[in-house]
PDB file of N, CA and C in Angstrom:
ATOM      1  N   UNK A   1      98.756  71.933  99.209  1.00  0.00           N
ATOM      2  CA  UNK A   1      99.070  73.190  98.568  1.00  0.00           C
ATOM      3  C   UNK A   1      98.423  74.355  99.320  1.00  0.00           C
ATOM      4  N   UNK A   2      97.048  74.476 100.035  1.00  0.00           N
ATOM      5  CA  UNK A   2      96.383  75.379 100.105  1.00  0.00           C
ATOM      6  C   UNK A   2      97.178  75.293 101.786  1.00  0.00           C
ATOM      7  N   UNK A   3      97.474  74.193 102.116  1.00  0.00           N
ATOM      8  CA  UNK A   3      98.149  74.884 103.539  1.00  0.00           C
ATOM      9  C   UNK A   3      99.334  75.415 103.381  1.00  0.00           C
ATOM     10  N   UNK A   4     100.167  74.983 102.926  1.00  0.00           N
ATOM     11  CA  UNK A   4     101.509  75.449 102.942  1.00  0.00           C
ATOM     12  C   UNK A   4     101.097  76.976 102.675  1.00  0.00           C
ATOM     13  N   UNK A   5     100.781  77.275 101.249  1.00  0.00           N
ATOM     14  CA  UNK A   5      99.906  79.150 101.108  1.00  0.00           C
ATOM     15  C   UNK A   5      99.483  79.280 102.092  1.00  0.00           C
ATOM     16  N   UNK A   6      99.046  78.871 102.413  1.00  0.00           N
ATOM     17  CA  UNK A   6      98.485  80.025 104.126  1.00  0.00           C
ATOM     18  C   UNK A   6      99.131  80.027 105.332  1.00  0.00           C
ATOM     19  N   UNK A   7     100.454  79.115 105.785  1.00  0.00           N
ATOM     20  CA  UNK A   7     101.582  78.594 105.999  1.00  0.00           C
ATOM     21  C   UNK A   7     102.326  80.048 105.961  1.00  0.00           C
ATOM     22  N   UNK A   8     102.589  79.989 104.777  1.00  0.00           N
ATOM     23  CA  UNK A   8     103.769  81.178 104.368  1.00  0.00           C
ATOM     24  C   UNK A   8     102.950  82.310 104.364  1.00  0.00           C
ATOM     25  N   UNK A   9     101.766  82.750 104.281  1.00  0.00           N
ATOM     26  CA  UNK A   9     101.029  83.771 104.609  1.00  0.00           C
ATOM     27  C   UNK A   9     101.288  83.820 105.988  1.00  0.00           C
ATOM     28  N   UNK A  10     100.411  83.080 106.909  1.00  0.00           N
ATOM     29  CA  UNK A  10     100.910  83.645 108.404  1.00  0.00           C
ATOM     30  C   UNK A  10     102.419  84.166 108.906  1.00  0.00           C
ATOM     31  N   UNK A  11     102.741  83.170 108.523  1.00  0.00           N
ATOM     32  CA  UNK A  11     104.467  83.999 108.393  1.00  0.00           C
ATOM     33  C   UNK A  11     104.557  84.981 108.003  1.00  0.00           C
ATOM     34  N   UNK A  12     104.294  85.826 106.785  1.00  0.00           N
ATOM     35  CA  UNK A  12     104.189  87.030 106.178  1.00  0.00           C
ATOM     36  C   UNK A  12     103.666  88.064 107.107  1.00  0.00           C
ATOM     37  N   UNK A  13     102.265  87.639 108.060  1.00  0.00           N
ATOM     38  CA  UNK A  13     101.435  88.245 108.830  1.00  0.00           C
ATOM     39  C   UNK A  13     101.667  88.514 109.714  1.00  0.00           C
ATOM     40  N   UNK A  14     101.955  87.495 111.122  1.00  0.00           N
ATOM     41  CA  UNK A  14     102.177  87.439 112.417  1.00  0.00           C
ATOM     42  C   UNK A  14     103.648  87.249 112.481  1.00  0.00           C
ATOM     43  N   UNK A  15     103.940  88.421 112.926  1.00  0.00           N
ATOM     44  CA  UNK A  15     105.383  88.433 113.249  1.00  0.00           C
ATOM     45  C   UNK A  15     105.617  87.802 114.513  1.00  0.00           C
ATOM     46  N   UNK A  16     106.605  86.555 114.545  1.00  0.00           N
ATOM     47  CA  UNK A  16     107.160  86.094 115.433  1.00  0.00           C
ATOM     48  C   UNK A  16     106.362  84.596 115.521  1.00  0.00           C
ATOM     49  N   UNK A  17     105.415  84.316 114.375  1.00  0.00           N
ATOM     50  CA  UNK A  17     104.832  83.366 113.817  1.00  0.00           C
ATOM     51  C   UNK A  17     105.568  82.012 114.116  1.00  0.00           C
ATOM     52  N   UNK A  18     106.315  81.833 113.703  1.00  0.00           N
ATOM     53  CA  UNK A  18     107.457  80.690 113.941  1.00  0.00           C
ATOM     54  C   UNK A  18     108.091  80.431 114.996  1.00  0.00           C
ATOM     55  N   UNK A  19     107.977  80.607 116.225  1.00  0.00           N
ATOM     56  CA  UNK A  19     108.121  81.260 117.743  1.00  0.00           C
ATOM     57  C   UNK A  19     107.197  80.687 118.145  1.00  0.00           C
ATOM     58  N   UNK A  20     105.779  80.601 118.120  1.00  0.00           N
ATOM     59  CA  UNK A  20     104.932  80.595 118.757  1.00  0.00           C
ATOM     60  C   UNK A  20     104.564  78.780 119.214  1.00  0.00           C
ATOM     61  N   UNK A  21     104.034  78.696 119.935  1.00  0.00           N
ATOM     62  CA  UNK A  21     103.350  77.385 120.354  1.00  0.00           C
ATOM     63  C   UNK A  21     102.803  76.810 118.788  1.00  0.00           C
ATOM     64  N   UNK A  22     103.068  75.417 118.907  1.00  0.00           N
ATOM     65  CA  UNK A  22     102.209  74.978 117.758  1.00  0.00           C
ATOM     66  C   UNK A  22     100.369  75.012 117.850  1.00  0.00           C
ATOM     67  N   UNK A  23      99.780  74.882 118.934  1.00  0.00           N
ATOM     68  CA  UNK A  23      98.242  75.532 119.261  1.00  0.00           C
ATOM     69  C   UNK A  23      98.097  76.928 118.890  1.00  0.00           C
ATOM     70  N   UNK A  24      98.853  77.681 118.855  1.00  0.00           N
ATOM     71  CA  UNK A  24      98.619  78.918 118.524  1.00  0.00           C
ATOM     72  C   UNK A  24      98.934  79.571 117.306  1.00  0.00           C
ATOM     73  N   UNK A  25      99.638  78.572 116.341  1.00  0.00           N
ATOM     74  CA  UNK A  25     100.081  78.720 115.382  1.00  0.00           C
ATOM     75  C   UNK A  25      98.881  78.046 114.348  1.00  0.00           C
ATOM     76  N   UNK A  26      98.067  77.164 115.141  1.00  0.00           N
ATOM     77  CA  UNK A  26      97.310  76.340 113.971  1.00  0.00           C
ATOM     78  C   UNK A  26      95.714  77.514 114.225  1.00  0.00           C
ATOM     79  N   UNK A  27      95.760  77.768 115.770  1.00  0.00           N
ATOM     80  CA  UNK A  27      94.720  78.833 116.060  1.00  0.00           C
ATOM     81  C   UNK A  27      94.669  79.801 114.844  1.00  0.00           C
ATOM     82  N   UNK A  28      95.853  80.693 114.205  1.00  0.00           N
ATOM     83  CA  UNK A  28      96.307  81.840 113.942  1.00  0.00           C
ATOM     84  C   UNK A  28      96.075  81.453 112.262  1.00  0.00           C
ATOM     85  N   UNK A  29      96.747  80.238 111.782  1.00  0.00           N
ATOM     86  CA  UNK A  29      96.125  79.499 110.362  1.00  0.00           C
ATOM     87  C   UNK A  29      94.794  79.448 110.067  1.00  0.00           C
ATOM     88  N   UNK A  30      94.167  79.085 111.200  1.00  0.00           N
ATOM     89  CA  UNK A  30      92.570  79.102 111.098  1.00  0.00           C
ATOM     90  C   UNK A  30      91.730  80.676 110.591  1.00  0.00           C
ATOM     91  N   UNK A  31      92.400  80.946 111.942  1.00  0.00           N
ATOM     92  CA  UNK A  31      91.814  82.907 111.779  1.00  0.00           C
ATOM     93  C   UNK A  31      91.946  83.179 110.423  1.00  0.00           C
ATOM     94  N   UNK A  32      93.961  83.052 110.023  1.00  0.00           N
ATOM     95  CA  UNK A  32      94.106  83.689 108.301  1.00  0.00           C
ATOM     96  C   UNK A  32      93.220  82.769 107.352  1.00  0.00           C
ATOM     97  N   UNK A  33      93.164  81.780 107.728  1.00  0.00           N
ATOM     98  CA  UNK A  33      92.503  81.215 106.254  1.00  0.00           C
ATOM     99  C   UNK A  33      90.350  81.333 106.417  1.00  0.00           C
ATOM    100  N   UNK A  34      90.069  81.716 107.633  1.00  0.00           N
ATOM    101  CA  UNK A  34      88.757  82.621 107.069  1.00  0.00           C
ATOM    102  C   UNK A  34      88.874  83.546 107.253  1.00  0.00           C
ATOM    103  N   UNK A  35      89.551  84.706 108.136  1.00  0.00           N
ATOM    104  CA  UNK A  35      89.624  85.800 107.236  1.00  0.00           C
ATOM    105  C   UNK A  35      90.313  86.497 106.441  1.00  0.00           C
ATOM    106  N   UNK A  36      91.489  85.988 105.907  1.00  0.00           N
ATOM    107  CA  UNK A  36      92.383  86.629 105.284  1.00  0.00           C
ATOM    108  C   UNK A  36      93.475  87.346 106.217  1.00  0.00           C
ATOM    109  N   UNK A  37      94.343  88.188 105.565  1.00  0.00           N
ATOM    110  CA  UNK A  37      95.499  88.572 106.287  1.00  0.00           C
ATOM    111  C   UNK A  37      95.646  90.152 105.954  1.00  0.00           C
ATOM    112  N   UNK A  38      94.357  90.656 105.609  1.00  0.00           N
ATOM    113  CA  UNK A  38      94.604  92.423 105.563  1.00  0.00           C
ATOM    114  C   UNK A  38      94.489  93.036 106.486  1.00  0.00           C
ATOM    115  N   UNK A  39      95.169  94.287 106.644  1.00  0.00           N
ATOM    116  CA  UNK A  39      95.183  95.082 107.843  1.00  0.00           C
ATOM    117  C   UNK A  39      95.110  96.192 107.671  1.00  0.00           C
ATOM    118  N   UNK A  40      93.600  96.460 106.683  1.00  0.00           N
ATOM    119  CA  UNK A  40      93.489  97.518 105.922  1.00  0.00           C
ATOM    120  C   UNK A  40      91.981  97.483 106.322  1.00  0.00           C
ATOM    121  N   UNK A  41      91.541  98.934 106.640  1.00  0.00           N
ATOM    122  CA  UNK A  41      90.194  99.142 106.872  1.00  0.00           C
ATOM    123  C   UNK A  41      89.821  99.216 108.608  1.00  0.00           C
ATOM    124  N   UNK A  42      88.636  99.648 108.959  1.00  0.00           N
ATOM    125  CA  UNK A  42      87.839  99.636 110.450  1.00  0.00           C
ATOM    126  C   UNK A  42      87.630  98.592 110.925  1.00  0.00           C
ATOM    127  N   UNK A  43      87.321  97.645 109.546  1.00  0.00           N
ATOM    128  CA  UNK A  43      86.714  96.690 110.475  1.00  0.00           C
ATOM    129  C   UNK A  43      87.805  95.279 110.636  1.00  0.00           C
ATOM    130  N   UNK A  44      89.082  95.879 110.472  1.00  0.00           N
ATOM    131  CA  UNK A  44      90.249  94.874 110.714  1.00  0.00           C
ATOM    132  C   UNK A  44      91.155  95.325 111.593  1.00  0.00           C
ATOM    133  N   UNK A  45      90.692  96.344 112.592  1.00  0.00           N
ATOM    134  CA  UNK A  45      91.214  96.810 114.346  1.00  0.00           C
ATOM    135  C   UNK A  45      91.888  95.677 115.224  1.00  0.00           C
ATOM    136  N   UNK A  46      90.398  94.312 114.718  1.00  0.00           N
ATOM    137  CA  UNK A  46      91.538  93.281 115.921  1.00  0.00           C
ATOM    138  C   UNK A  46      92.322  92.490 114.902  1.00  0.00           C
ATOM    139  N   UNK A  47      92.550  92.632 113.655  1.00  0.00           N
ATOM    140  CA  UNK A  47      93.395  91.822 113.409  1.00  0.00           C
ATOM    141  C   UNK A  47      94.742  92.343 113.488  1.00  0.00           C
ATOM    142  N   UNK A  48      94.763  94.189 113.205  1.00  0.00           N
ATOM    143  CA  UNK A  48      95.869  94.657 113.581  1.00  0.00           C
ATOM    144  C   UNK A  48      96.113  94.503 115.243  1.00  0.00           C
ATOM    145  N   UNK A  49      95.443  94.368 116.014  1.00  0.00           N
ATOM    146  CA  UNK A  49      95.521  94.222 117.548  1.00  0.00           C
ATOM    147  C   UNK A  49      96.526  92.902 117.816  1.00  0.00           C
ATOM    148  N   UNK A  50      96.282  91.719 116.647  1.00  0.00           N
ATOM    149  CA  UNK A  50      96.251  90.516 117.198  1.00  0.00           C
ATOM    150  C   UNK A  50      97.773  90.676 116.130  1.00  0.00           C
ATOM    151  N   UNK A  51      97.866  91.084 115.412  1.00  0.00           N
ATOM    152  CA  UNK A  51      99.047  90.900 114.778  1.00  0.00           C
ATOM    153  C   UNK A  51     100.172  91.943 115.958  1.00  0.00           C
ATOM    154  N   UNK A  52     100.255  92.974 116.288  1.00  0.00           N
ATOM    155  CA  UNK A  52     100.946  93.771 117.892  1.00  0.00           C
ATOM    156  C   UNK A  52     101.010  92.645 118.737  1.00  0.00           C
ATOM    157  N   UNK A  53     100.156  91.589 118.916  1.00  0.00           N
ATOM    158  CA  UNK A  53     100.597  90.853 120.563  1.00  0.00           C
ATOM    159  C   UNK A  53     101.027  89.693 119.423  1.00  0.00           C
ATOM    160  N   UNK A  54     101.264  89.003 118.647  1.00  0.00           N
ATOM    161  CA  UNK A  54     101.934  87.979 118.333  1.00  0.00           C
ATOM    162  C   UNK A  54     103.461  87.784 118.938  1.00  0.00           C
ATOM    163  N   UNK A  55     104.006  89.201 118.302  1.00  0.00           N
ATOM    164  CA  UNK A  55     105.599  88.920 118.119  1.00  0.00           C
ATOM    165  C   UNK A  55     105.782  88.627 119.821  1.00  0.00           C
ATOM    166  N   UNK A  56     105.311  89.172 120.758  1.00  0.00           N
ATOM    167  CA  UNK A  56     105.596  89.178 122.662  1.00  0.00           C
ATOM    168  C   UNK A  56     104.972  87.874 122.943  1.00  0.00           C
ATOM    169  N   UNK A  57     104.030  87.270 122.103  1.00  0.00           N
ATOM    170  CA  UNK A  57     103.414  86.139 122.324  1.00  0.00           C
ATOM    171  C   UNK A  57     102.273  86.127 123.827  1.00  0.00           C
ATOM    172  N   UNK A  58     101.810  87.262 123.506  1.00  0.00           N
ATOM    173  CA  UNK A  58     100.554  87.662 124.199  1.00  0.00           C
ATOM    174  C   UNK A  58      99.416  86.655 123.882  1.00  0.00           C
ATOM    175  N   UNK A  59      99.081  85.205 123.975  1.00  0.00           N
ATOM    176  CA  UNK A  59      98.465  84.768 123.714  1.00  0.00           C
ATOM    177  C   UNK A  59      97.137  84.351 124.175  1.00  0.00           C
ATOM    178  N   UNK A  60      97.096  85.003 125.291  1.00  0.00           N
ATOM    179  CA  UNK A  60      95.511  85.709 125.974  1.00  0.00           C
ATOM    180  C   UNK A  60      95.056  86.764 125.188  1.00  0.00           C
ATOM    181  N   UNK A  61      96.140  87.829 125.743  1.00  0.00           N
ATOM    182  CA  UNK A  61      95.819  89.261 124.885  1.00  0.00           C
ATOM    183  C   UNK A  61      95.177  89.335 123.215  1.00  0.00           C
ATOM    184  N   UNK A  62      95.637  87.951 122.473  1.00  0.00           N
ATOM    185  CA  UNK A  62      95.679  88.289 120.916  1.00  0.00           C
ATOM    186  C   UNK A  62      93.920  87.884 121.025  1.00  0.00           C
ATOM    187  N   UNK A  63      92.758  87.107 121.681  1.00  0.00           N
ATOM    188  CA  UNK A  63      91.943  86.649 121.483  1.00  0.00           C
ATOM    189  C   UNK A  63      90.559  87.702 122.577  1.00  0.00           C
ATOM    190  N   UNK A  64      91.387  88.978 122.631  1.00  0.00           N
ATOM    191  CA  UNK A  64      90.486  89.661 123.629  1.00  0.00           C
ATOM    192  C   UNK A  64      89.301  90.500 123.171  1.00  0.00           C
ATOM    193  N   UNK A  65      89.674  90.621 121.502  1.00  0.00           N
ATOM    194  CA  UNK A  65      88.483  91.672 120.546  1.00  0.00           C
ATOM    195  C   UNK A  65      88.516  90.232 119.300  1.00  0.00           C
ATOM    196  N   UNK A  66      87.928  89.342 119.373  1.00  0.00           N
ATOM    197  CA  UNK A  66      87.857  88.935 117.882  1.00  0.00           C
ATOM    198  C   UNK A  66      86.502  89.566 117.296  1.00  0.00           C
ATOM    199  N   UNK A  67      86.159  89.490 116.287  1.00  0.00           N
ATOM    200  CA  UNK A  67      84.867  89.792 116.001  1.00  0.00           C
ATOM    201  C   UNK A  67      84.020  89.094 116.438  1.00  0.00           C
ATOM    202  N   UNK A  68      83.008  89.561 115.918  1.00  0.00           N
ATOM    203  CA  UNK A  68      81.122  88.806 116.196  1.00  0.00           C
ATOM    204  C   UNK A  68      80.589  88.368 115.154  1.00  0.00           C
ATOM    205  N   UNK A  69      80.518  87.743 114.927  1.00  0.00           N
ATOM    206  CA  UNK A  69      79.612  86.694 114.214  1.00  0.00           C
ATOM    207  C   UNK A  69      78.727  85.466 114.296  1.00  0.00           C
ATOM    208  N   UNK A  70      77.558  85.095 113.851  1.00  0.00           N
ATOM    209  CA  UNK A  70      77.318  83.733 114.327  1.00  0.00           C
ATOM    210  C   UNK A  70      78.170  82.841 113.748  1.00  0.00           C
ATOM    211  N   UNK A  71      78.532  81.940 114.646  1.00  0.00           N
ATOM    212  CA  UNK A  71      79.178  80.590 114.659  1.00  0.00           C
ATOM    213  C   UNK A  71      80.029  81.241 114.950  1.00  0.00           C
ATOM    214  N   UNK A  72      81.076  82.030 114.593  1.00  0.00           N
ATOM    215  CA  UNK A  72      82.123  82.688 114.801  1.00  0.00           C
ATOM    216  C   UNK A  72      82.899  82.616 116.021  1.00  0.00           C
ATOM    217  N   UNK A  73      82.597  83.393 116.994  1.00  0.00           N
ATOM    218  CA  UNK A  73      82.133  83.638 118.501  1.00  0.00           C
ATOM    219  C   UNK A  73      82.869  82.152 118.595  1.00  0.00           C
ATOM    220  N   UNK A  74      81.975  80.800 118.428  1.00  0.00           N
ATOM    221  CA  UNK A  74      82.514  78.869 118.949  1.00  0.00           C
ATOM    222  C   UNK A  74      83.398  79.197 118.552  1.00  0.00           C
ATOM    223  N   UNK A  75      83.705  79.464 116.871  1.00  0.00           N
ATOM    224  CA  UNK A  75      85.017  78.912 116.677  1.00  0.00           C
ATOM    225  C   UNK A  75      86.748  79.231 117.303  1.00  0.00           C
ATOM    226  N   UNK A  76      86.444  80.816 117.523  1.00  0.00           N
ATOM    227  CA  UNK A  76      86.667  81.599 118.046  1.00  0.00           C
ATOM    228  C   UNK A  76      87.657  81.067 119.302  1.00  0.00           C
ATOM    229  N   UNK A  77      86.607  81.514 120.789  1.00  0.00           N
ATOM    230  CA  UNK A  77      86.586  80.276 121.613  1.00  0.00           C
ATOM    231  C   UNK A  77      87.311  78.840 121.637  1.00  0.00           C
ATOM    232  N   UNK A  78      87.030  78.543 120.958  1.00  0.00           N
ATOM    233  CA  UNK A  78      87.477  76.634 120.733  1.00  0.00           C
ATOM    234  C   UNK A  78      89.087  77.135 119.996  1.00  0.00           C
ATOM    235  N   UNK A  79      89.443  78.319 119.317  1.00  0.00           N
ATOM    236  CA  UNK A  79      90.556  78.655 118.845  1.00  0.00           C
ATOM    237  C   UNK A  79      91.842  79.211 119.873  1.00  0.00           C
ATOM    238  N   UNK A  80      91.074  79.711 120.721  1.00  0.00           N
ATOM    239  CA  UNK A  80      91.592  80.130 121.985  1.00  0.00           C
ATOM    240  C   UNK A  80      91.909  79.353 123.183  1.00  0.00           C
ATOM    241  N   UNK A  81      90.836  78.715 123.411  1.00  0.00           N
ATOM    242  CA  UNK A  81      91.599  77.458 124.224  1.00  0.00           C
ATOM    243  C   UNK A  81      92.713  76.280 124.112  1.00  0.00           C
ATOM    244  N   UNK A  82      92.552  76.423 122.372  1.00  0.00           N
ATOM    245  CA  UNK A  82      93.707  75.361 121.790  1.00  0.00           C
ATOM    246  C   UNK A  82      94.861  76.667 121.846  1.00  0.00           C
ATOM    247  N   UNK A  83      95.067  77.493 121.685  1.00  0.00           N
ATOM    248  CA  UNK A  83      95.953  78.235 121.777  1.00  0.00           C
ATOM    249  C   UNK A  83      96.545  78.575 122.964  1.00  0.00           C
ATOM    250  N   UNK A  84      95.741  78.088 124.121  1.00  0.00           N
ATOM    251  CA  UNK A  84      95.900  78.538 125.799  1.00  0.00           C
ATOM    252  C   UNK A  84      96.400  76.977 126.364  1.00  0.00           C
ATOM    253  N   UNK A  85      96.254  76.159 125.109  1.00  0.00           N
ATOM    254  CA  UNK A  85      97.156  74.580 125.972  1.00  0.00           C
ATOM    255  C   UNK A  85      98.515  74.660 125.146  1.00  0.00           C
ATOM    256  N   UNK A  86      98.970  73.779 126.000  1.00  0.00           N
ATOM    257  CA  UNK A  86     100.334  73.199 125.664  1.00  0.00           C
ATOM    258  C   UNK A  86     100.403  72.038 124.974  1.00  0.00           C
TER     259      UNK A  86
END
């Protein structure tokens, strides 16, 4: 249940969602389901950044501002490289 909801959320979110590599699609599930899918406020710049390079499938470009956080940063990283294979 809780994937499929966040499933149809990314869809809602990342335009061109369904297009994308399946690595970059599970990358992009990850992101929405810790941080959510608003694109409201300062401190959600790269998520509006990362939602602009989805639909072209900029998938270097979408992982170039994530935030900072501890642990974050790995997961981050480790989200990006699965998103950079085939």
């Amino acid at each position: 249940m809780t994937l499929a909801r966040f499933w149809g959320l990314c869809q809602r979110t990342w335009p061109g969602f369904d297009n994308l590599r399946p690595n970059a699609q599970a990358a992009l599930l990850s992101l929405t389901f810790n941080r959510g899918s608003s694109m409201v406020g300062g401190n959600r710049r790269e998520m509006r950044n990362i939602r602009d390079m989805t639909a072209s499938k900029d998938y270097a470009g979408i992982w170039r501002n994530t935030p900072d956080g501890p642990g974050l940063i790995r997961r981050r990283e480790a989200e990006a490289k699965l998103m950079l294979t085939q």
